[in-house]
Protein backbone atom coordinates (compact mmCIF):
# COMPACT_ATOMS: atom_id res chain seq x y z
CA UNK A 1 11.75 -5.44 -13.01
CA UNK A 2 8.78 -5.05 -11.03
CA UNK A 3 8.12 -9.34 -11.28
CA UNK A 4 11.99 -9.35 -10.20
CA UNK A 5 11.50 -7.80 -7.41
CA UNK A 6 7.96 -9.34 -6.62
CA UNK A 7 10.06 -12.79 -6.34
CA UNK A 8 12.84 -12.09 -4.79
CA UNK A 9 10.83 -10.35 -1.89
CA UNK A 10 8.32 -13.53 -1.70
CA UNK A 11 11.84 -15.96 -1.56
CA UNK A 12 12.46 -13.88 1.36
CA UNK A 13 9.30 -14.27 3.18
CA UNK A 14 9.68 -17.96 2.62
CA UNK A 15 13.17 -18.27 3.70
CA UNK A 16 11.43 -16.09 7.04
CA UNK A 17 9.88 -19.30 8.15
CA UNK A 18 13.31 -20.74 9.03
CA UNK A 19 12.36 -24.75 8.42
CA UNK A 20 13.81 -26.69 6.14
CA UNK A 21 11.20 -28.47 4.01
CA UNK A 22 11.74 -31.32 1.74
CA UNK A 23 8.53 -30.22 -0.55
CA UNK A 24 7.73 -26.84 -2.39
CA UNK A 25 5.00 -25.02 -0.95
CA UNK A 26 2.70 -23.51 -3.59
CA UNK A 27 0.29 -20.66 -3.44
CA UNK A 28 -2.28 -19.42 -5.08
CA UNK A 29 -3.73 -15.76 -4.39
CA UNK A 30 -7.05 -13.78 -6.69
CA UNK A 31 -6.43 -10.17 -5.76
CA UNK A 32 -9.71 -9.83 -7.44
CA UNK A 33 -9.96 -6.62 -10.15
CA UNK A 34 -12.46 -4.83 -8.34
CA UNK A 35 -15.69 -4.96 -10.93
CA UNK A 36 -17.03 -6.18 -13.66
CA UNK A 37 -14.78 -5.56 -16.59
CA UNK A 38 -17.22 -8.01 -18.53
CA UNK A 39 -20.10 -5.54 -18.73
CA UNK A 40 -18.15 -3.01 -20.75
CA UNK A 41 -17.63 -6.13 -23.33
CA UNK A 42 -21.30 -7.04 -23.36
CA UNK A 43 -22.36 -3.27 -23.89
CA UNK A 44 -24.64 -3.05 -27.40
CA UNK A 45 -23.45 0.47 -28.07
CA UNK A 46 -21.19 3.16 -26.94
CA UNK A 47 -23.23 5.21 -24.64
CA UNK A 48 -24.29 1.60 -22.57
CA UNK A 49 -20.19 0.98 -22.59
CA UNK A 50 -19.71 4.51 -21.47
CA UNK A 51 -21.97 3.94 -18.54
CA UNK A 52 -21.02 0.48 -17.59
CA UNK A 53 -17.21 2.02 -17.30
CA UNK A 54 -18.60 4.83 -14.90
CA UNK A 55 -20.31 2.03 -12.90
CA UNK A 56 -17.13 -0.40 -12.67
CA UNK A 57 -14.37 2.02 -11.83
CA UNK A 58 -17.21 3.11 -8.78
CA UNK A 59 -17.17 -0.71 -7.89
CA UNK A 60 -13.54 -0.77 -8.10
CA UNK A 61 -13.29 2.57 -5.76
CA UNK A 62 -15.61 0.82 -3.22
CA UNK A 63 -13.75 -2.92 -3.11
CA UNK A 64 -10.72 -0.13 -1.88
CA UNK A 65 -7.49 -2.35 -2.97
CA UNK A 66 -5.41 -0.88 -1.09
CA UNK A 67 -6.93 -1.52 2.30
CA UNK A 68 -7.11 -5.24 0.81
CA UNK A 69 -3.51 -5.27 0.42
CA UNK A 70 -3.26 -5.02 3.86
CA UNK A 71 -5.16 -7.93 4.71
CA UNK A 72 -3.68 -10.12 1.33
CA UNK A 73 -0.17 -9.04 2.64
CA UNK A 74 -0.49 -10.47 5.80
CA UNK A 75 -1.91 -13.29 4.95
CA UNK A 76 0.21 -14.60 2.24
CA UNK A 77 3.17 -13.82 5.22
CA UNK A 78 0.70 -16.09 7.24
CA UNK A 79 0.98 -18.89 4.74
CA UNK A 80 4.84 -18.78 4.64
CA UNK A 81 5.06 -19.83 0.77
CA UNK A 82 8.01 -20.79 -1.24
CA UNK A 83 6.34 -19.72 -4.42
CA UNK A 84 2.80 -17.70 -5.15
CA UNK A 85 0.80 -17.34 -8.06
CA UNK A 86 -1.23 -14.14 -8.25
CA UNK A 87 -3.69 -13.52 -10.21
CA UNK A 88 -5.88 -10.62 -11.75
CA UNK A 89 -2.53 -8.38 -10.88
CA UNK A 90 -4.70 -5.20 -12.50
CA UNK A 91 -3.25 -1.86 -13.38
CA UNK A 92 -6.49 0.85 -13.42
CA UNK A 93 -5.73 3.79 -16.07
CA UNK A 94 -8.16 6.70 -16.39
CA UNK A 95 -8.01 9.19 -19.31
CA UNK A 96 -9.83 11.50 -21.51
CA UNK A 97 -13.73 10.55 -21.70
CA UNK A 98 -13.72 10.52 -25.60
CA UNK A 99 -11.70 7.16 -25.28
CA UNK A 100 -14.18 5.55 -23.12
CA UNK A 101 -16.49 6.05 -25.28
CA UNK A 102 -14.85 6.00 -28.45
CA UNK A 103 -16.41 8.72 -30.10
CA UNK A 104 -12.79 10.14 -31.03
CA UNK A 105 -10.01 7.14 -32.05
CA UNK A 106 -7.14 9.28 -32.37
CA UNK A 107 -7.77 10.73 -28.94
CA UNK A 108 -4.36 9.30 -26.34
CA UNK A 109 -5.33 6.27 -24.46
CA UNK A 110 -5.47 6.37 -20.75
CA UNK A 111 -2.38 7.16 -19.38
CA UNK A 112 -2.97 8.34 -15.83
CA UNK A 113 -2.34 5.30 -13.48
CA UNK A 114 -5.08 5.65 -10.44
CA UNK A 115 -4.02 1.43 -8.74
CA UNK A 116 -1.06 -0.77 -9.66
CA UNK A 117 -2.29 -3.60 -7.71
CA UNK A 118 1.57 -5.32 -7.68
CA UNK A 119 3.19 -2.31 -6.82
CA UNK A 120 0.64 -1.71 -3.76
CA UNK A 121 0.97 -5.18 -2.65
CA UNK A 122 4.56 -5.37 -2.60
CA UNK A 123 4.60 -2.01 -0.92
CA UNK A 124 2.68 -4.06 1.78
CA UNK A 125 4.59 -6.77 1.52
CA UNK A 126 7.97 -4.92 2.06
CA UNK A 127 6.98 -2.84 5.07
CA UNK A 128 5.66 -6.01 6.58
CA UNK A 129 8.64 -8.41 6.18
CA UNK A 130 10.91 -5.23 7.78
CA UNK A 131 8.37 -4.87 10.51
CA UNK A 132 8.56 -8.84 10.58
CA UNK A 133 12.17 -9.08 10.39
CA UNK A 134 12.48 -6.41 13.79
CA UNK A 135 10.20 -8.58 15.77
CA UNK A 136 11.66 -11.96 15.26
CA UNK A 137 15.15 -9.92 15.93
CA UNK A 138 13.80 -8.40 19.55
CA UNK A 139 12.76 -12.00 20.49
CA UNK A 140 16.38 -13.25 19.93
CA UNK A 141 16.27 -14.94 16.49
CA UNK A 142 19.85 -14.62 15.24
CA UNK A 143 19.44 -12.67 11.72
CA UNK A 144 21.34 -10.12 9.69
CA UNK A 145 20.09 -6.59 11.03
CA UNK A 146 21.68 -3.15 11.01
CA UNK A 147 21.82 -1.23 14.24
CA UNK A 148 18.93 -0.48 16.36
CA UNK A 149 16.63 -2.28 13.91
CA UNK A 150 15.33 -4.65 16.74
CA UNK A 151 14.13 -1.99 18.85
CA UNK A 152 12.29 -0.16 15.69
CA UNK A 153 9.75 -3.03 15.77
CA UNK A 154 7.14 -1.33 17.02
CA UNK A 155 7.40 2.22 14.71
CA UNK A 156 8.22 0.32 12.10
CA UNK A 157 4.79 -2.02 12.25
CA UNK A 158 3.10 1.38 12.93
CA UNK A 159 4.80 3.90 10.96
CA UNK A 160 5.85 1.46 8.31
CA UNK A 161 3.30 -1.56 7.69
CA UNK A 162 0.07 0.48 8.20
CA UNK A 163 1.57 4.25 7.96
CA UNK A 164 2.34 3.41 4.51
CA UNK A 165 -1.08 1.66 3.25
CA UNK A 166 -3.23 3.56 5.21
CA UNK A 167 -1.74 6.99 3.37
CA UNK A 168 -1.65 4.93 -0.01
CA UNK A 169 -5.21 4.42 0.55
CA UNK A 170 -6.02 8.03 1.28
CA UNK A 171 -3.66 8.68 -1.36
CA UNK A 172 -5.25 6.96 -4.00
CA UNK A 173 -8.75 7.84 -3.59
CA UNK A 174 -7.92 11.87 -3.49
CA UNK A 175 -5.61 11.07 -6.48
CA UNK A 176 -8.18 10.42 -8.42
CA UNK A 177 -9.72 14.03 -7.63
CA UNK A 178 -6.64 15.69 -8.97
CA UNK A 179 -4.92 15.95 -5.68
CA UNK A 180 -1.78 14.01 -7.01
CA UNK A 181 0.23 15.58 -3.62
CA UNK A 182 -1.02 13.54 -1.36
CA UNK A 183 1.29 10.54 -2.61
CA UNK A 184 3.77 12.25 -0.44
CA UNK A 185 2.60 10.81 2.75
CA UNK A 186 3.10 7.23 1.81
CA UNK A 187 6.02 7.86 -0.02
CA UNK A 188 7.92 9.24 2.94
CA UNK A 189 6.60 6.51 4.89
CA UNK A 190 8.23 4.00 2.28
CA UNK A 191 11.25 5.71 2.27
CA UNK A 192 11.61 5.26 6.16
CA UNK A 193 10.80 1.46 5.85
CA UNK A 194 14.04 1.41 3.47
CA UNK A 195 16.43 3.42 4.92
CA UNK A 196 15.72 2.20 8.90
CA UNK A 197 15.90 -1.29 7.32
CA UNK A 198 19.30 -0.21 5.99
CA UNK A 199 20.03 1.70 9.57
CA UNK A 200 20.56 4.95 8.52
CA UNK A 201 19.62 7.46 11.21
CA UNK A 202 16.90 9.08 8.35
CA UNK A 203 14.87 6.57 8.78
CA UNK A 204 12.66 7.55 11.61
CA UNK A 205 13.34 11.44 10.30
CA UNK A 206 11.40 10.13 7.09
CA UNK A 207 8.86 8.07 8.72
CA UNK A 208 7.92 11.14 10.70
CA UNK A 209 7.76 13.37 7.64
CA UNK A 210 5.31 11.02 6.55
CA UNK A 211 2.76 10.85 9.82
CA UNK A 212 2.92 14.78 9.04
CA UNK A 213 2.24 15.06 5.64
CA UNK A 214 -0.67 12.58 6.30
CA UNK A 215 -2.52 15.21 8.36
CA UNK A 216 -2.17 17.72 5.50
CA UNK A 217 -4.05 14.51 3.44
CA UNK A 218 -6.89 14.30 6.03
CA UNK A 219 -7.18 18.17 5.77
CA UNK A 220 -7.81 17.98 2.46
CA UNK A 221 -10.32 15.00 2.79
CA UNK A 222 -11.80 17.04 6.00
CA UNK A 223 -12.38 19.89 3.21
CA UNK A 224 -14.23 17.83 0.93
CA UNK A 225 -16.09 16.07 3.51
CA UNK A 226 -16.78 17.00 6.80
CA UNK A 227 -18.24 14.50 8.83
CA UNK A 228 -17.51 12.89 12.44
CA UNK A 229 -15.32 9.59 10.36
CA UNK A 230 -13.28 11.97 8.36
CA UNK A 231 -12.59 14.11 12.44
CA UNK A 232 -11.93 11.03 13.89
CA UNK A 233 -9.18 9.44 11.15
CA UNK A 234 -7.99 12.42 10.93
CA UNK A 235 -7.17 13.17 15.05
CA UNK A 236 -5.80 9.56 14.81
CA UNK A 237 -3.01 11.32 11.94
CA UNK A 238 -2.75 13.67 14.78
CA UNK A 239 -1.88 11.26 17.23
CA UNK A 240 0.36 8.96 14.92
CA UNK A 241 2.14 12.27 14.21
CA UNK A 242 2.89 13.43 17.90
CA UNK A 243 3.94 9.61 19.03
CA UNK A 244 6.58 9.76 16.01
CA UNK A 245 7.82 13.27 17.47
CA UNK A 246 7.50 11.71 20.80
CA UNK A 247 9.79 8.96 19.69
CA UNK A 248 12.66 11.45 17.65
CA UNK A 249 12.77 13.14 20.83
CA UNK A 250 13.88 10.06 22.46
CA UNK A 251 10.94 8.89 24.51
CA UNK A 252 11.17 5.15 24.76
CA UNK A 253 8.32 3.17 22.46
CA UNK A 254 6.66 1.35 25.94
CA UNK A 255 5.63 5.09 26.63
């Protein structure tokens, strides 16, 4: 379903550029894994394996895919394909120690889900095309919209494209922690990407909901780790947060 969907949302993109082109245009895109995976393989005993695993899923933490997505998002938009191959598309499970190092083989295999790489990129990918789609509508391209979506460009590129990574990002790395709440945030932010690109009056509601629920995230993180970064993202939550009540209350977006 998930493949489905990753098609039929790159078709759109394509179909975006609004050319008509007598050749295919074919992409290729590494999302690269994040470590290693190798050293586990070449390990000569358990113990070695067990530390090679703590060392790659550190690696993988650090390469951060879900800022990446950003950047692969935009740029596979940038390229305007009509189809794209991706590869290393990598799911990261975690799960009991005893099945890294399999001192116990009945033990359950890892279960808990910590980065779909597909389902973050075509997160990116979706609030991107709506942003997308609201900015070639405000500078007059004729395309199907829903009511008010043309002015929503500039919340929805906000609130939507990077509202939603930026919490999935946050999200991710707290998730790991045991702080499974904090998928919230980008949820709601999601949510408002769909429902504003189907123009129901929600939309912005939900986006909001989201820009609040992030600063609860960046409490959490400010908990854990109080330094002058973690004050500053987190006053920039603050700010996101007030310009979405700003805009409920009807200020114009140019404000």
């Amino acid at each position: 379903m998930r493949r489905s969907l990753a098609a039929v949302l790159l078709a759109v993109l394509a179909a975006c550029g609004g050319e008509t082109q007598s050749q295919l245009k074919v992409a290729s895109q590494n999302l690269y894994l994040g470590g290693p995976i190798f050293a586990v393989i070449a390990a000569p005993d358990a113990q070695a394996a067990a530390v090679a695993t703590f060392q790659i899923w550190s690696m993988v933490q650090f390469t951060n895919f879900p800022a990446r997505a950003q950047v692969i998002a935009s740029d596979i938009a940038a390229q305007n394909p009509d189809v794209i191959g991706l590869q290393e598309v990598t799911t990261w499970r975690t799960g009991p120690a005893a099945v890294c190092a399999g001192a116990d083989p009945s033990a359950p295999t890892a279960s808990n889900v910590q980065y779909d790489f597909l389902t973050l990129l075509l997160t990116a990918l979706l609030a991107l095309l709506v942003a997308a789609w609201a900015g070639l509508l405000r500078i007059g391209w004729l395309l199907p919209t829903t009511g008010g979506l043309a002015a929503a460009h500039g919340p929805l590129m906000v609130s939507g494209f990077l509202g939603t990574l930026i919490g999935l990002e946050r999200a991710v790395a707290l998730a790991a922690l045991g702080r499974r709440w904090v998928y919230i945030a980008p949820v709601l932010s999601a949510l408002g990407v769909m429902t504003s690109l189907l123009g129901l009056p929600i939309g912005p509601w939900l986006l909001t909901a989201g820009s609040i629920a992030l600063i609860a995230v960046f409490g959490e993180i400010i908990r854990r780790q109080s330094a002058s970064f973690t004050y500053t993202m987190g006053f920039g939550a603050v700010l996101w947060a007030a310009g979405n009540v700003l805009w409920l209350a009807g200020w114009p977006v140019s404000r």
